[in-house]
C-alpha atoms as a PDB file:
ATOM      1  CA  UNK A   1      24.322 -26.400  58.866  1.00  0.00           C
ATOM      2  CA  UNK A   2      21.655 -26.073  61.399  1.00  0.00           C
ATOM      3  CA  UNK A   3      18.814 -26.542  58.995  1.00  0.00           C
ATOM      4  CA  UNK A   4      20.562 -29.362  57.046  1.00  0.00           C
ATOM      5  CA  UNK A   5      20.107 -31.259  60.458  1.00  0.00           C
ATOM      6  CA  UNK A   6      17.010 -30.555  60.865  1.00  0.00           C
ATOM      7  CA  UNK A   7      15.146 -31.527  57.544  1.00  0.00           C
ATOM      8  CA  UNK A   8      13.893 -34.868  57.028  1.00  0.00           C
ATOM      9  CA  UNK A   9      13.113 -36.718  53.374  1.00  0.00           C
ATOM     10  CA  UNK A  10      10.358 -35.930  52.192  1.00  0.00           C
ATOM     11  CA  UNK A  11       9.846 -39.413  50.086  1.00  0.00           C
ATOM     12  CA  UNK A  12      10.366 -41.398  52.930  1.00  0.00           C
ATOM     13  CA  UNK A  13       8.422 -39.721  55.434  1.00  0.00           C
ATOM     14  CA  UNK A  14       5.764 -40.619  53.081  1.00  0.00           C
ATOM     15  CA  UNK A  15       6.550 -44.425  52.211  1.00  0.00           C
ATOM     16  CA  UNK A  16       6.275 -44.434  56.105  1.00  0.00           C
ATOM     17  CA  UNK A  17       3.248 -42.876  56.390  1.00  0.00           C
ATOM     18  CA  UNK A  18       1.551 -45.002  53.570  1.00  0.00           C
ATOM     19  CA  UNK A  19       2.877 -48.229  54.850  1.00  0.00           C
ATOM     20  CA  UNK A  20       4.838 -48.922  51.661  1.00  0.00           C
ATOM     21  CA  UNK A  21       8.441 -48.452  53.377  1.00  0.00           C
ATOM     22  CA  UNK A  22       7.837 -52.613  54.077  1.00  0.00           C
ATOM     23  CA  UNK A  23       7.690 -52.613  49.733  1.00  0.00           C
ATOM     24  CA  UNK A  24      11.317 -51.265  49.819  1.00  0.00           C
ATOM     25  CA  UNK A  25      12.682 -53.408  52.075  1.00  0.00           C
ATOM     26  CA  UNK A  26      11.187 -56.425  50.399  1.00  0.00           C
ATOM     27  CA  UNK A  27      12.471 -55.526  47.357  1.00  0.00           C
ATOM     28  CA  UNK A  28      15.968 -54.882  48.706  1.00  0.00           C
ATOM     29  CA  UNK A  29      15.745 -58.365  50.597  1.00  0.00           C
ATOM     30  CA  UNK A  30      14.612 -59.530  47.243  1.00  0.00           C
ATOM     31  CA  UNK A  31      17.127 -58.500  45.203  1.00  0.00           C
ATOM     32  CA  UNK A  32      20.244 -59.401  47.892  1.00  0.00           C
ATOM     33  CA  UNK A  33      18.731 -62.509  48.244  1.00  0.00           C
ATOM     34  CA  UNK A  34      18.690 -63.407  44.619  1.00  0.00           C
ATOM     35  CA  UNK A  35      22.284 -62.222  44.032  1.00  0.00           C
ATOM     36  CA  UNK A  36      23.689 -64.270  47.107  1.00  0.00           C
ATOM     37  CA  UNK A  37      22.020 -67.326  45.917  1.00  0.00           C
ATOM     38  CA  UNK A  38      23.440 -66.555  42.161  1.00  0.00           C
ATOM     39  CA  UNK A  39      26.926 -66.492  43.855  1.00  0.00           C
ATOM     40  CA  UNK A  40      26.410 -69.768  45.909  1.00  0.00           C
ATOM     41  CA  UNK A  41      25.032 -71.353  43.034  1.00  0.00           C
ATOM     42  CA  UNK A  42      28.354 -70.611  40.563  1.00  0.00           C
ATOM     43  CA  UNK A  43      30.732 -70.676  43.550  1.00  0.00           C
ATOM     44  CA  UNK A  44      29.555 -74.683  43.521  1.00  0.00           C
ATOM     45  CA  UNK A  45      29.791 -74.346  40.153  1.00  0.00           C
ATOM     46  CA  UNK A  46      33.134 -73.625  39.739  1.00  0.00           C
ATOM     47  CA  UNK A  47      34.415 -76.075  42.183  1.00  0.00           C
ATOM     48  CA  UNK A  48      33.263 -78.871  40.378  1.00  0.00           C
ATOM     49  CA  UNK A  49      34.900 -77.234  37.355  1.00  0.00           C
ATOM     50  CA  UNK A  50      38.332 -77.220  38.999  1.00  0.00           C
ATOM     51  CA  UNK A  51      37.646 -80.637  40.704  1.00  0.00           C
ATOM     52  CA  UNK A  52      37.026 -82.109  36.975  1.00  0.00           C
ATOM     53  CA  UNK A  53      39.940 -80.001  35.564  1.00  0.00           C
ATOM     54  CA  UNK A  54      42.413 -81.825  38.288  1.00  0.00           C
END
């Protein structure tokens, strides 16, 4: 259990190391970004559905 503690990751020791860790992140931020604006977008979207339905 000892040694599980004390290895690291291998991969991301190196995206560190190269500077591309900051390309991960910005794709994550990316991607969450696109998805909460999708869900704003048909959350307004479906309000003026039920507004128009009443």
């Amino acid at each position: 259990m000892n040694t599980f503690l004390q290895t690291s990751v291998e991969m991301a020791d190196a995206f560190r190391e190269d500077g591309k860790i900051w390309v991960v992140v910005g794709v994550i931020a990316l991607v969450f970004l696109v998805l909460a604006g999708y869900l704003l977008w048909m959350d307004r979207r479906l309000s003026a559905l039920e507004k128009s339905k009443k």
